[in-house]
N, C-alpha and C. Protein backbone atom coordinates (compact mmCIF):
# COMPACT_ATOMS: atom_id res chain seq x y z
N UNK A 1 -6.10 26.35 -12.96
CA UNK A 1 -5.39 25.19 -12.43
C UNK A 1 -6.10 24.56 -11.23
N UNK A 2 -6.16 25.29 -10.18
CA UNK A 2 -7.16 24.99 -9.25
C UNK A 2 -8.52 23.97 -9.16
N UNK A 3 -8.92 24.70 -10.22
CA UNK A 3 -10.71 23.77 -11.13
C UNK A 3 -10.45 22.76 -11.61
N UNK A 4 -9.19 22.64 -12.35
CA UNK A 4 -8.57 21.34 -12.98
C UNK A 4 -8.35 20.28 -12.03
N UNK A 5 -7.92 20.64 -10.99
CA UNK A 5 -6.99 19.66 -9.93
C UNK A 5 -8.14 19.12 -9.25
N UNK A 6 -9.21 20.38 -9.04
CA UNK A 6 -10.41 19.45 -8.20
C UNK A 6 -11.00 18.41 -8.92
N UNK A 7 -11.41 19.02 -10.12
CA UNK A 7 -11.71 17.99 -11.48
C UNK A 7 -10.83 16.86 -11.60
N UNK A 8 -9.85 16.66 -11.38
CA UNK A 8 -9.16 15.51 -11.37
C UNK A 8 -9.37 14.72 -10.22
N UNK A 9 -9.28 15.35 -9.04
CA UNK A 9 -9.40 14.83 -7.78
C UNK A 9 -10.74 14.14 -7.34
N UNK A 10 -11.76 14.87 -8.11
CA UNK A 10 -13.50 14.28 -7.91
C UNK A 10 -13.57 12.62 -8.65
N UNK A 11 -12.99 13.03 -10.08
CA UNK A 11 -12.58 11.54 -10.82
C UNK A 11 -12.16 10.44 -10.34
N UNK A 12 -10.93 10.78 -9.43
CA UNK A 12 -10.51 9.90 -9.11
C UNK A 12 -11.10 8.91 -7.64
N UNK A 13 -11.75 10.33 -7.05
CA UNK A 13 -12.50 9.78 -5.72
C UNK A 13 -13.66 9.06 -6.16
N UNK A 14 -14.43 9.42 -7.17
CA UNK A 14 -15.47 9.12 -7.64
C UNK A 14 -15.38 7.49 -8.00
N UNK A 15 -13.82 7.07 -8.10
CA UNK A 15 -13.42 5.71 -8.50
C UNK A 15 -13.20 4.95 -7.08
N UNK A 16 -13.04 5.76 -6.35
CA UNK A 16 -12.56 5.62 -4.53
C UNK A 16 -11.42 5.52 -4.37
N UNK A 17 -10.68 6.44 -5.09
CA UNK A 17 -9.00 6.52 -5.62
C UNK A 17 -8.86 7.51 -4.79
N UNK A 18 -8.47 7.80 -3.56
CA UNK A 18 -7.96 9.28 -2.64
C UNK A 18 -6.58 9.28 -2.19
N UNK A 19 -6.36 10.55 -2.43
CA UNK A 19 -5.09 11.33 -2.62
C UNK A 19 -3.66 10.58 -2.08
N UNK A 20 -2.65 9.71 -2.69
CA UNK A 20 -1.74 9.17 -1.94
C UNK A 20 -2.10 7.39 -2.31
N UNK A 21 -3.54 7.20 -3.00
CA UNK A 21 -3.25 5.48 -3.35
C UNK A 21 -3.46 5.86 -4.64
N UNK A 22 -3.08 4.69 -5.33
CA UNK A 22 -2.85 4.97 -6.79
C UNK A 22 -3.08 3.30 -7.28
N UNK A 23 -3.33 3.32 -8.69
CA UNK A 23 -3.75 1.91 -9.38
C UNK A 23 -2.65 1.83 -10.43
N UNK A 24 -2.86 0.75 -10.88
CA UNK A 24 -2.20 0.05 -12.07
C UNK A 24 -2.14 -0.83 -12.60
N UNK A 25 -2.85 -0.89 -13.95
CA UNK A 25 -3.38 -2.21 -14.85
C UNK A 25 -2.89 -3.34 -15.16
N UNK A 26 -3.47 -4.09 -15.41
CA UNK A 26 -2.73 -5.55 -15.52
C UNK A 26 -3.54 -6.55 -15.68
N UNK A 27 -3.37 -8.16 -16.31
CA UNK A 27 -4.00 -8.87 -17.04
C UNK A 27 -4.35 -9.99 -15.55
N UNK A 28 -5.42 -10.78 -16.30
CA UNK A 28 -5.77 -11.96 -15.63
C UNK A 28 -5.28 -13.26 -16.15
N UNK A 29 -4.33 -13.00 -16.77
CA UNK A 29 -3.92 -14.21 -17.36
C UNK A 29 -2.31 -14.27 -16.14
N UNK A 30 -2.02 -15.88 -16.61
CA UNK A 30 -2.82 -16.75 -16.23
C UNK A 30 -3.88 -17.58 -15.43
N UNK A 31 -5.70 -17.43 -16.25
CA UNK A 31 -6.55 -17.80 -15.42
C UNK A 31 -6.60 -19.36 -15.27
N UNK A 32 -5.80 -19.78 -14.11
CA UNK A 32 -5.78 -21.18 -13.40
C UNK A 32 -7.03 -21.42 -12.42
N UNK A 33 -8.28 -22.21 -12.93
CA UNK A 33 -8.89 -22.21 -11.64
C UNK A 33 -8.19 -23.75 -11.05
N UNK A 34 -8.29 -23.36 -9.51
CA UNK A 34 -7.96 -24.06 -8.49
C UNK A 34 -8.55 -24.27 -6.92
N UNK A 35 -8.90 -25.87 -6.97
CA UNK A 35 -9.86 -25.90 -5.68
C UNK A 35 -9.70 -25.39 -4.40
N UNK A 36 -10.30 -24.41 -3.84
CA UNK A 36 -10.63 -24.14 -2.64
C UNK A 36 -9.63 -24.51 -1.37
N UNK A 37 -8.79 -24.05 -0.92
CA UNK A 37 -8.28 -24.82 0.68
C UNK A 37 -9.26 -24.93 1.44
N UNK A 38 -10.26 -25.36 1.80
CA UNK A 38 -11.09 -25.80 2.55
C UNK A 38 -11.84 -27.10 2.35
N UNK A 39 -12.23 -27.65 3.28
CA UNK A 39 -12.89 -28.90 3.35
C UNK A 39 -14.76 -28.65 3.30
N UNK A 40 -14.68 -29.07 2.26
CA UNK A 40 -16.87 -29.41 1.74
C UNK A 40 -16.50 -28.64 0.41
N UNK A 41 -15.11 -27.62 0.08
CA UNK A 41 -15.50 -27.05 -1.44
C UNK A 41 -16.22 -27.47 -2.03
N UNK A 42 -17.14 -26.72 -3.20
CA UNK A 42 -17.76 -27.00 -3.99
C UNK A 42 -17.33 -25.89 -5.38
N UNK A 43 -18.30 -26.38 -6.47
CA UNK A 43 -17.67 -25.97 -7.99
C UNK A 43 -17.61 -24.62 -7.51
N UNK A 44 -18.75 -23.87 -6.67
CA UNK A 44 -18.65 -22.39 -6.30
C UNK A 44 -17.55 -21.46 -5.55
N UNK A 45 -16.71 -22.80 -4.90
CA UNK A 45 -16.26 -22.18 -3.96
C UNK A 45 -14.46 -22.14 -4.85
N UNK A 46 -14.56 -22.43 -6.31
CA UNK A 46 -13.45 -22.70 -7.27
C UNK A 46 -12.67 -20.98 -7.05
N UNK A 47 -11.09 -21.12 -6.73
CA UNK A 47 -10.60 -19.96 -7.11
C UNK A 47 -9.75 -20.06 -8.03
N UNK A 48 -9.08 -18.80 -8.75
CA UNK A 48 -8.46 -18.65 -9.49
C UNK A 48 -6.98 -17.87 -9.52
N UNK A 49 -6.27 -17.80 -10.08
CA UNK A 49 -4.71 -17.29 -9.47
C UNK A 49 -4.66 -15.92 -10.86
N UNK A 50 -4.17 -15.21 -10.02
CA UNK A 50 -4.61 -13.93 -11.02
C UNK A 50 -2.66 -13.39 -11.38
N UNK A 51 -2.46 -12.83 -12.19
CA UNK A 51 -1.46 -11.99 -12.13
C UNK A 51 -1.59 -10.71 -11.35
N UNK A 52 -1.09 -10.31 -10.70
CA UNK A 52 -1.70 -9.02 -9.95
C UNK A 52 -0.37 -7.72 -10.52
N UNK A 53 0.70 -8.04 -10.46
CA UNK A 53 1.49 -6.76 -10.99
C UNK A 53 2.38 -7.53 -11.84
N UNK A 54 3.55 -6.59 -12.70
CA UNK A 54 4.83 -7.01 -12.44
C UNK A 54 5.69 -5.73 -12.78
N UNK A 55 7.05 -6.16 -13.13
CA UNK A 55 7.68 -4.65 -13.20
C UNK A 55 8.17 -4.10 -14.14
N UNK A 56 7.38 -4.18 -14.91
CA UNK A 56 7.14 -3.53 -16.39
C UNK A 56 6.18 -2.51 -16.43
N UNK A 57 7.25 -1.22 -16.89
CA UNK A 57 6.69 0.18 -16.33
C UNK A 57 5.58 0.28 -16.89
N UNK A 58 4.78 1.29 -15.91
CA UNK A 58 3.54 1.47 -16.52
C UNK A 58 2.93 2.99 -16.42
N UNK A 59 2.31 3.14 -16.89
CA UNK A 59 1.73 5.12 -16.88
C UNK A 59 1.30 5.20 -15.67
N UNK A 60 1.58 5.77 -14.72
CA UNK A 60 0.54 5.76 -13.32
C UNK A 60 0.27 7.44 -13.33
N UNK A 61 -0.74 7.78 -12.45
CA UNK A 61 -1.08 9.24 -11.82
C UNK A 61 0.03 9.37 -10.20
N UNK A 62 0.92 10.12 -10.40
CA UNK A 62 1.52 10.60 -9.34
C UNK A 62 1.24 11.71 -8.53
N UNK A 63 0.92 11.83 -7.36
CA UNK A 63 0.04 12.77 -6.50
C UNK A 63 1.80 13.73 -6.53
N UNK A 64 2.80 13.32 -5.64
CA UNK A 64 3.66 14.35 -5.85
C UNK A 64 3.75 15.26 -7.55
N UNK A 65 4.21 14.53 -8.17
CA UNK A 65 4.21 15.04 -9.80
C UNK A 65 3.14 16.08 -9.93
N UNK A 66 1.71 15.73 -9.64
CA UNK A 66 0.49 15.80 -10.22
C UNK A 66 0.62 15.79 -11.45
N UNK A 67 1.21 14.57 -12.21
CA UNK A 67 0.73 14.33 -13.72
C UNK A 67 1.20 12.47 -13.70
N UNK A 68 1.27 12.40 -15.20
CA UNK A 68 1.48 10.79 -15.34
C UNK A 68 3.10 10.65 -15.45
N UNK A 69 3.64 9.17 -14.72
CA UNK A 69 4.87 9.54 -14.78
C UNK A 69 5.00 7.93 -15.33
N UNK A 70 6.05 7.15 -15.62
CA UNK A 70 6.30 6.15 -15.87
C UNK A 70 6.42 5.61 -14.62
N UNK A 71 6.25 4.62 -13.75
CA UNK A 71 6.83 3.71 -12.96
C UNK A 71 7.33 1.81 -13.05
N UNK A 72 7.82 2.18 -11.94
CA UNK A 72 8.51 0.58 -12.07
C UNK A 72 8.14 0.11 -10.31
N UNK A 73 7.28 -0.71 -10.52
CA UNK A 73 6.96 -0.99 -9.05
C UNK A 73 7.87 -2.50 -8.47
N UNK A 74 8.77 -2.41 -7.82
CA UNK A 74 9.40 -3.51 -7.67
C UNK A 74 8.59 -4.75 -6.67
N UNK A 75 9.00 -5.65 -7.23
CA UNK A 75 8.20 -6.88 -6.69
C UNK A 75 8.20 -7.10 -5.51
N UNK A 76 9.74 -7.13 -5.17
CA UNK A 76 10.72 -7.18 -3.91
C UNK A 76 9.89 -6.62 -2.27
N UNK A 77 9.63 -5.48 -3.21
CA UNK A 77 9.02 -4.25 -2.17
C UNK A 77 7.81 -4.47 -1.89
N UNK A 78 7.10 -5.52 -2.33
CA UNK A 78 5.59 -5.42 -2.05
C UNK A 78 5.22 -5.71 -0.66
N UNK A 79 4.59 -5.08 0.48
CA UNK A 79 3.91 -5.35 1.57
C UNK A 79 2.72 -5.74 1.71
N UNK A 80 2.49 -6.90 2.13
CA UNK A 80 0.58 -7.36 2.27
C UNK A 80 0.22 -6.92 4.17
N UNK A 81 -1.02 -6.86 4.19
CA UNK A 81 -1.27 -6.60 5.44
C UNK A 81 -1.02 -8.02 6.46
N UNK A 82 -0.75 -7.69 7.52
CA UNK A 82 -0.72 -8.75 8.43
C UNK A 82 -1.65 -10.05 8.58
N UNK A 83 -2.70 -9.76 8.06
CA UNK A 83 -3.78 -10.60 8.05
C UNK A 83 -3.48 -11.57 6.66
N UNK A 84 -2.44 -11.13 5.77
CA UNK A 84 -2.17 -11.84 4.58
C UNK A 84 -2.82 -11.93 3.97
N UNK A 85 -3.90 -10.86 3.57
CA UNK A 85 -4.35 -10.86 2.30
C UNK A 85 -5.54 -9.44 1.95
N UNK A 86 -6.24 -9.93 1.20
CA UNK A 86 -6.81 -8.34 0.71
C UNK A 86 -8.04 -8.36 -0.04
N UNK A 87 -8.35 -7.34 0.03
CA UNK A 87 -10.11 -7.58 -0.43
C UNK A 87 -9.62 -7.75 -1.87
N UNK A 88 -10.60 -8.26 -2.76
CA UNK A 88 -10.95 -8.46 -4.45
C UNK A 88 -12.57 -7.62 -4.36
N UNK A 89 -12.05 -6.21 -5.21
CA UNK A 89 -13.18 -5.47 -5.18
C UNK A 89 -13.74 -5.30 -6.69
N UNK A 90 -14.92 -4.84 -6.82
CA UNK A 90 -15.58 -4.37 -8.17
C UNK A 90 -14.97 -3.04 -8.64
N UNK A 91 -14.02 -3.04 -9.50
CA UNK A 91 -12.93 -1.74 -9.77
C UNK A 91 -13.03 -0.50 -9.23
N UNK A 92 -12.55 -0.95 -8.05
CA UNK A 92 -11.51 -0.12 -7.24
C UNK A 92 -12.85 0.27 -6.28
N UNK A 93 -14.05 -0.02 -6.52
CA UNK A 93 -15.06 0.35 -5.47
C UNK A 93 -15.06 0.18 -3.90
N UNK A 94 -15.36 0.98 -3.19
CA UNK A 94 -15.06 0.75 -1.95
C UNK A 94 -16.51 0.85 -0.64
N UNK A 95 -17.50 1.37 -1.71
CA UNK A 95 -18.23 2.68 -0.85
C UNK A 95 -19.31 1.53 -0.18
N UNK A 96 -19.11 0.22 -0.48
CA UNK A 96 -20.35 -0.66 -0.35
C UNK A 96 -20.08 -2.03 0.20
N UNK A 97 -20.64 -2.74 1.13
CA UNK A 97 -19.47 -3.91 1.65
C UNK A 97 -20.42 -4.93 0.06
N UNK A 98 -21.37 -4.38 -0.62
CA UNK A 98 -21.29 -4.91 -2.35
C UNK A 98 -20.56 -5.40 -3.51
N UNK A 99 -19.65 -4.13 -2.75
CA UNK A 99 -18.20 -4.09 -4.19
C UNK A 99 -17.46 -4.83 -3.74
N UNK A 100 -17.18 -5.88 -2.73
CA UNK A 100 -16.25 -6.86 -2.05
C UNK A 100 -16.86 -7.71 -2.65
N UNK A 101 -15.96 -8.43 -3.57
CA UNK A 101 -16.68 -10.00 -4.46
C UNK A 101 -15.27 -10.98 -3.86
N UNK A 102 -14.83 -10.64 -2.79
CA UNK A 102 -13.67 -11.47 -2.12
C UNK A 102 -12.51 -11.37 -2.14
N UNK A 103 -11.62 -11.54 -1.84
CA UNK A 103 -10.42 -11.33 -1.20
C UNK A 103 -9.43 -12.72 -1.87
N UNK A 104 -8.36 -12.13 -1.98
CA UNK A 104 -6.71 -12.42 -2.74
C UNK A 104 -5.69 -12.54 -1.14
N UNK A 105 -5.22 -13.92 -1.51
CA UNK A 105 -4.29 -14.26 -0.47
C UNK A 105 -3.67 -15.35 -1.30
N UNK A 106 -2.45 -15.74 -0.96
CA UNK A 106 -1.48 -16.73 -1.03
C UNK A 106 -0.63 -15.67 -2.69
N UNK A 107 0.16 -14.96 -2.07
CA UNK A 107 0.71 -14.71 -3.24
C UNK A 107 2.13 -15.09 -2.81
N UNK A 108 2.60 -15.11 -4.64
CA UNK A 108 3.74 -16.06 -5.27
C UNK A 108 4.18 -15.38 -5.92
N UNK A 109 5.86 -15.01 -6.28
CA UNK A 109 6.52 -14.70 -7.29
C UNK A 109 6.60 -15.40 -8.03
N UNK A 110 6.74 -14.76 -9.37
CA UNK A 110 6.84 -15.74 -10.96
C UNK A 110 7.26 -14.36 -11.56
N UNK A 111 7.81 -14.94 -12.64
CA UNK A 111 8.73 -14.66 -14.16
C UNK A 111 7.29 -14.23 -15.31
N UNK A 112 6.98 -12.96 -15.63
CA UNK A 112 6.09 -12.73 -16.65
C UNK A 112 6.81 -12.40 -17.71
N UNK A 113 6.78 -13.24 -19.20
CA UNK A 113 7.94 -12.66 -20.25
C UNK A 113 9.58 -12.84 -19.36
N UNK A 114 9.99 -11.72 -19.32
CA UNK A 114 11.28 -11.01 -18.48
C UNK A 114 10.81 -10.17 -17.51
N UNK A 115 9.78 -9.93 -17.04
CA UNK A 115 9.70 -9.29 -15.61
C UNK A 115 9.33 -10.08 -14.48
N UNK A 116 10.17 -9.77 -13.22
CA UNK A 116 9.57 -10.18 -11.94
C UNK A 116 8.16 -9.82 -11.80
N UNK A 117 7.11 -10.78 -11.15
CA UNK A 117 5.46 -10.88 -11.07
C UNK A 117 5.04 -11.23 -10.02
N UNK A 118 4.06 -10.92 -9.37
CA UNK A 118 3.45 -11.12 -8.24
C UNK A 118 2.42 -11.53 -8.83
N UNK A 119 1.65 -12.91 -8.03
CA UNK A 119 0.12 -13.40 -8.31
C UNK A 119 -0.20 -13.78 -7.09
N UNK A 120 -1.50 -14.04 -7.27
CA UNK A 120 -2.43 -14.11 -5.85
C UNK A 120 -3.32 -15.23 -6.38
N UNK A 121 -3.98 -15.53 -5.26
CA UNK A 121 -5.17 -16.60 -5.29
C UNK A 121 -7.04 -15.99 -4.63
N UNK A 122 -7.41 -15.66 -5.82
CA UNK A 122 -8.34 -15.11 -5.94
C UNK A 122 -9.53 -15.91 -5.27
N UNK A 123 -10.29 -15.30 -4.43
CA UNK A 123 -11.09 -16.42 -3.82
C UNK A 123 -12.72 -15.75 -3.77
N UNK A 124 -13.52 -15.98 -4.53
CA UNK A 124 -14.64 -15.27 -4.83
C UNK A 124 -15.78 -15.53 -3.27
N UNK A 125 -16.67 -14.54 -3.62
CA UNK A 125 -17.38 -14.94 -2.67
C UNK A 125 -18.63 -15.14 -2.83
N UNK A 126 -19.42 -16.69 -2.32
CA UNK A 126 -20.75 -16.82 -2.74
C UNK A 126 -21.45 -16.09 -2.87
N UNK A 127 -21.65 -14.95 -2.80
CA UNK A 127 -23.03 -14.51 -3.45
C UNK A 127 -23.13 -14.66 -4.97
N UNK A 128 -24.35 -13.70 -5.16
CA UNK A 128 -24.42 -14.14 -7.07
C UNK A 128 -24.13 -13.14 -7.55
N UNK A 129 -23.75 -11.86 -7.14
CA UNK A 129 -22.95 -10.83 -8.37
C UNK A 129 -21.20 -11.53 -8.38
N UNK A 130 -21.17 -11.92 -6.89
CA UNK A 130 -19.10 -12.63 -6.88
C UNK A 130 -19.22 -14.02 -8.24
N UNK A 131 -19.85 -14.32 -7.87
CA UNK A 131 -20.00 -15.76 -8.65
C UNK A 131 -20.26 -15.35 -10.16
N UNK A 132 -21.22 -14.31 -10.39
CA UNK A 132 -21.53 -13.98 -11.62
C UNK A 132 -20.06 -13.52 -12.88
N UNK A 133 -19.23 -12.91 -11.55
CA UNK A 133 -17.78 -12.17 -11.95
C UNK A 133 -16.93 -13.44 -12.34
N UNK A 134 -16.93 -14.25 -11.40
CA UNK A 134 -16.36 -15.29 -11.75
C UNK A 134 -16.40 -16.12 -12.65
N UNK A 135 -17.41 -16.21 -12.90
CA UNK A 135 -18.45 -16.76 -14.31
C UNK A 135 -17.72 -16.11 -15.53
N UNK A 136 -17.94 -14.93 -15.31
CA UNK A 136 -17.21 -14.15 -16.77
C UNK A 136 -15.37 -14.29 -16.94
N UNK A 137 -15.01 -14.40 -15.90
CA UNK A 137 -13.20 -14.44 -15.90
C UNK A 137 -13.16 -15.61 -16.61
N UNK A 138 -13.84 -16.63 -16.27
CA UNK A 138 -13.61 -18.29 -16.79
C UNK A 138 -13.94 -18.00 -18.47
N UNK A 139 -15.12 -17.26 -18.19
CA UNK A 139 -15.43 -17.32 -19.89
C UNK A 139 -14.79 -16.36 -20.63
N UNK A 140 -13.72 -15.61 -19.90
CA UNK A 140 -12.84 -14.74 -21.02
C UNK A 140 -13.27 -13.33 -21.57
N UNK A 141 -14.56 -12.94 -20.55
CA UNK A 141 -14.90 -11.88 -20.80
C UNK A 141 -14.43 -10.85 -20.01
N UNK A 142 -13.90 -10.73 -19.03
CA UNK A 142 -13.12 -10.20 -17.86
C UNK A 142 -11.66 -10.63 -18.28
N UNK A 143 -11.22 -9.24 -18.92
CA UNK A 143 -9.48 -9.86 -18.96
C UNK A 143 -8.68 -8.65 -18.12
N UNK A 144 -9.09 -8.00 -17.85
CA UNK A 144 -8.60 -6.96 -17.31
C UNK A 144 -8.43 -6.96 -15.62
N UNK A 145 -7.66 -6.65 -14.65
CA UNK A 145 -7.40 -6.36 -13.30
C UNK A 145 -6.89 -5.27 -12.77
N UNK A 146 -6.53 -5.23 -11.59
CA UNK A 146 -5.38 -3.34 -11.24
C UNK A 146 -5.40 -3.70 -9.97
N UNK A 147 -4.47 -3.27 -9.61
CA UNK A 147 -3.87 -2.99 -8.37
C UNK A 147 -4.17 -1.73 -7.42
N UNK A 148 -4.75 -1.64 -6.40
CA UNK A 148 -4.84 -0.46 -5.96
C UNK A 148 -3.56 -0.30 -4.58
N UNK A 149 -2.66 0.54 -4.67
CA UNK A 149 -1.87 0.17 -3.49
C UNK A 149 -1.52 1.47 -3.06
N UNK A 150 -0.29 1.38 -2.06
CA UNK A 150 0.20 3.12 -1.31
C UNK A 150 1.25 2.84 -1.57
N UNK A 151 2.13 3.77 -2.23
CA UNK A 151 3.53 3.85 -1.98
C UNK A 151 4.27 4.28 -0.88
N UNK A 152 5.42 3.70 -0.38
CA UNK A 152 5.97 3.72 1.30
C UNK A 152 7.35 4.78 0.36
N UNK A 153 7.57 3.97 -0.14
CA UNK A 153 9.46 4.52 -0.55
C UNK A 153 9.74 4.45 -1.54
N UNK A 154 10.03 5.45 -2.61
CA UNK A 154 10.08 5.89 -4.22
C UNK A 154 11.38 6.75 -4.60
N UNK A 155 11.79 6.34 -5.52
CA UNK A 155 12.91 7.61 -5.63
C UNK A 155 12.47 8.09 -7.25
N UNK A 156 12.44 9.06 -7.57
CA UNK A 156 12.26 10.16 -8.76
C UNK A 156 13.59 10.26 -9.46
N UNK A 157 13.55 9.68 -11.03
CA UNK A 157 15.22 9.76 -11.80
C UNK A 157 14.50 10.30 -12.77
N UNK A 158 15.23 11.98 -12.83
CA UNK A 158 15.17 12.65 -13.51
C UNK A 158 15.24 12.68 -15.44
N UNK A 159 14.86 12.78 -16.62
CA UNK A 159 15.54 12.56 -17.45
C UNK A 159 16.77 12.98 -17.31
N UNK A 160 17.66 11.74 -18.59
CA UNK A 160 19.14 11.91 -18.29
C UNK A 160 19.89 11.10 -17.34
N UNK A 161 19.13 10.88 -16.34
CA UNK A 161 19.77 10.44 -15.05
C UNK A 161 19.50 9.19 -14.91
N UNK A 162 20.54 8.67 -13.98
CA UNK A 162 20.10 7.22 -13.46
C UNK A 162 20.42 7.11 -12.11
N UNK A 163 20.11 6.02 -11.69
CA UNK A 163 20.28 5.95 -10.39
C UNK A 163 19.83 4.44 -9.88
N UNK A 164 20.65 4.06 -8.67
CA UNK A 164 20.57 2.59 -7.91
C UNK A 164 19.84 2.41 -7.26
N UNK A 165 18.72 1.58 -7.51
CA UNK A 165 17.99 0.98 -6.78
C UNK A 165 17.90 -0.86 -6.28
N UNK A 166 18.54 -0.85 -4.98
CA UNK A 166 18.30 -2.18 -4.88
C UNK A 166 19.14 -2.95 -5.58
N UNK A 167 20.63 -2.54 -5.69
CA UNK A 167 21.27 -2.76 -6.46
C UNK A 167 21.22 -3.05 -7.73
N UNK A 168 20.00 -1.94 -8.64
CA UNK A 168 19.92 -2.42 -10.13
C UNK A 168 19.75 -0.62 -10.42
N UNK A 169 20.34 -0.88 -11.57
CA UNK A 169 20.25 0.34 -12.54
C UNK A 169 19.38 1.15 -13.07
N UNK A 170 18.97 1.94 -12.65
CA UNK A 170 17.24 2.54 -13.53
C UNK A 170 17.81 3.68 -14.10
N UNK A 171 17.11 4.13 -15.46
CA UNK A 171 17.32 5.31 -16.55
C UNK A 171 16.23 6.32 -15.83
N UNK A 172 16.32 7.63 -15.76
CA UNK A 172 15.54 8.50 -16.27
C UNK A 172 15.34 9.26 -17.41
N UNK A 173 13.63 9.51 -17.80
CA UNK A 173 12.57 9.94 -16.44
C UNK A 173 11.92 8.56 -15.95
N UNK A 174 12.33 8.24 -14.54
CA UNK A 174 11.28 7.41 -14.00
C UNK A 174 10.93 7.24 -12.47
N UNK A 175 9.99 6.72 -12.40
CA UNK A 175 9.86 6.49 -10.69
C UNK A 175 9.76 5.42 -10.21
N UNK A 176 10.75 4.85 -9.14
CA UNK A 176 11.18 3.59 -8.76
C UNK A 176 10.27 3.35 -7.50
N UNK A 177 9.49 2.85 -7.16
CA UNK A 177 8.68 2.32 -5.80
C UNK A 177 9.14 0.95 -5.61
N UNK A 178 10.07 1.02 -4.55
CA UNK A 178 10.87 0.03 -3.63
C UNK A 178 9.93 -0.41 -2.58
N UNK A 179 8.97 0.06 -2.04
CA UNK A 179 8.43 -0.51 -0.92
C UNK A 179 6.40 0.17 -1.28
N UNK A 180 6.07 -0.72 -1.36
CA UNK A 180 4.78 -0.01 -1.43
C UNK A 180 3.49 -1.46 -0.22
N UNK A 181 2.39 -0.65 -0.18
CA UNK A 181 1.83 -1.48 0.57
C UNK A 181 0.52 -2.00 -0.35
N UNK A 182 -0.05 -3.37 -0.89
CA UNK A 182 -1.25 -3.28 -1.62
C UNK A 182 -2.25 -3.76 -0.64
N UNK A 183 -3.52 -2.41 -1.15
CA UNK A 183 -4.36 -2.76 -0.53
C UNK A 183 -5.31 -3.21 -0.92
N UNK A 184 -5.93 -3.41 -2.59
CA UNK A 184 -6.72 -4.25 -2.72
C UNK A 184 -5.92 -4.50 -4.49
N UNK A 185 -7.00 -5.50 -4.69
CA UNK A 185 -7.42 -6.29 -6.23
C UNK A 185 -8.71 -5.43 -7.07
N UNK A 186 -8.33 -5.37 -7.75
CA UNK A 186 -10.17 -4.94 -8.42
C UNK A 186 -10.23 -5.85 -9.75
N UNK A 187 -11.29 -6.25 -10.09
CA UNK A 187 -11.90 -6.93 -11.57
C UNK A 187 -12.28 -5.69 -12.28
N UNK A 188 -11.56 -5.21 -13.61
CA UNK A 188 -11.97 -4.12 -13.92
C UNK A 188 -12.62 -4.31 -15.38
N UNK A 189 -13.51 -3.54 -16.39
CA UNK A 189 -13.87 -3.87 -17.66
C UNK A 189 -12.76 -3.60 -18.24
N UNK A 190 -12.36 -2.24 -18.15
CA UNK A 190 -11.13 -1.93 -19.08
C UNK A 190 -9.53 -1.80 -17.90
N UNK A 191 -8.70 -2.24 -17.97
CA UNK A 191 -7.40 -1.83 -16.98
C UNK A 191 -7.53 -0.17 -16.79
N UNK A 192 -7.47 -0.32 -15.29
CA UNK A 192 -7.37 0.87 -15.00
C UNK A 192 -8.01 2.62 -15.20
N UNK A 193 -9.43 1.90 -16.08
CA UNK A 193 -10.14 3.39 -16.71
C UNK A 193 -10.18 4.33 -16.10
N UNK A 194 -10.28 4.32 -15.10
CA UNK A 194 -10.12 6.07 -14.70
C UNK A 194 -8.93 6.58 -14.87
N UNK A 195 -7.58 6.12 -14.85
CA UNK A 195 -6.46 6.95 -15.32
C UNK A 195 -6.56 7.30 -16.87
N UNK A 196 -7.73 6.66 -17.76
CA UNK A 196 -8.12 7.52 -18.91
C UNK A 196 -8.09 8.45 -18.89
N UNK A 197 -9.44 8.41 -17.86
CA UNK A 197 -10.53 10.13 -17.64
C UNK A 197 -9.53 10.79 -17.00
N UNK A 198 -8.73 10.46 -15.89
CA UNK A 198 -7.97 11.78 -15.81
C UNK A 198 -7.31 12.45 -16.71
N UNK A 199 -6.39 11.52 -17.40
CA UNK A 199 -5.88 11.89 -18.52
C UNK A 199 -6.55 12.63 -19.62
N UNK A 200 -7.77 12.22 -19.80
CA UNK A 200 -8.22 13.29 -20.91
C UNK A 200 -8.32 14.92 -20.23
N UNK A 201 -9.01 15.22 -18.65
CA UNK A 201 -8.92 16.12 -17.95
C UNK A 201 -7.43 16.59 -18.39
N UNK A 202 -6.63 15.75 -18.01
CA UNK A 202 -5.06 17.31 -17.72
C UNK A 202 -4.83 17.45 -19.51
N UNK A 203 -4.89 16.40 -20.41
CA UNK A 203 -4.78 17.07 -21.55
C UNK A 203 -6.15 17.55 -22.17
C-alpha cells in the first residue's frame, strides 16, 4: 500500500498536482473569441471565453478518501484570488514561468444544459508557444480544459444518505465542495489525463 500511494503521489506531482489541489475536466466550448480590453489590441492580442467548470458531477481524486469519489463542485462557492484572476497554464504545469500561456479573469455565471457554470475570459500571451495554443483552440484541435483548484469546505454523503447543502438536496455517495478556491486554468490534450494514470495505478 505504501509503494502504491507514493506511486500515485509521484504521478500526480509529476503533473504539479500536490497533495490537497485537485483537477477537473471540462470543455472549451463555448469558444467565443473576443477583442482584448485594451487599447492598440491586435488580431494577437484576441481572447476567448472558456467554460471553466460546472456542477455536473465528475470523478475527481480525493486526498481524504485516497480514491475517486464523485463530486459536485458548487458554483456559488467558487473563490478567485484578490487580484481577480489566474494563470492559464500548459496542463496543470507549473515548474516553468513557460507553462504560463496567460491568465483567465472576468468570470461569469451561465446555465450549461441544466447545470450552474462558471466561464472566464481567457487572455493568451504573446509569445509563440501562447499564440500557437491559441491557434489550435480556434481551429478545434484543443477541446479539452481543467480546473486546478483547493477545496476550503466539503461535506462527504455517504451511500444511502443525503444531506443539505446550501439549501439543496444531495444523494449519497457524494462529495459536495461548497467553497473551494481556483487556482489556475490549464489547456489540456485530453481532460484531465493524469486522473487516468492514477486510476490505472489504484486499479
Amino acid at each position: 500500500m505504501p509503494q502504491r500511494n507514493k506511486e500515485i503521489e509521484n504521478t500526480l506531482r509529476a503533473a504539479g498536482l500536490y497533495r490537497g489541489l485537485q483537477v477537473r475536466s471540462g470543455s472549451v466550448a463555448p469558444v467565443t473569441p473576443t477583442r482584448a480590453a485594451k487599447k492598440g489590441a491586435t488580431d494577437a492580442d484576441t481572447a476567448i471565453r472558456f467554460v471553466l467548470s460546472t456542477e455536473m458531477p465528475a470523478t475527481v481524486f480525493d486526498w481524504r478518501q485516497y480514491d475517486f469519489v464523485e463530486e459536485v463542485l458548487l458554483m456559488d462557492g467558487m473563490i478567485v484570488p484578490a487580484i481577480k484572476q489566474v494563470p492559464f497554464l500548459d496542463s496543470h504545469n507549473r515548474r516553468s514561468v513557460d507553462d504560463v500561456l496567460g491568465h483567465v479573469n472576468d468570470f461569469q455565471e451561465l446555465t450549461v444544459e441544466t447545470y450552474q457554470a462558471k466561464d472566464g475570459l481567457v487572455n493568451f500571451a504573446a509569445d509563440e508557444k501562447s499564440q500557437r495554443t491559441r491557434q489550435k483552440v480556434i481551429d478545434g484541435h484543443i477541446t479539452d480544459g481543467s480546473i486546478g483548484y483547493k477545496v476550503i469546505k466539503s461535506v462527504w454523503i455517504p451511500v444511502g444518505d443525503e444531506a443539505v447543502v446550501n439549501g439543496r438536496i444531495f444523494a449519497g455517495p457524494l462529495k459536495v465542495s461548497y467553497q473551494w478556491l481556483l487556482k489556475e486554468y490549464s489547456a489540456t490534450p485530453i481532460g484531465a489525463d493524469v486522473l487516468a494514470k492514477v486510476r490505472a495505478i489504484i486499479h
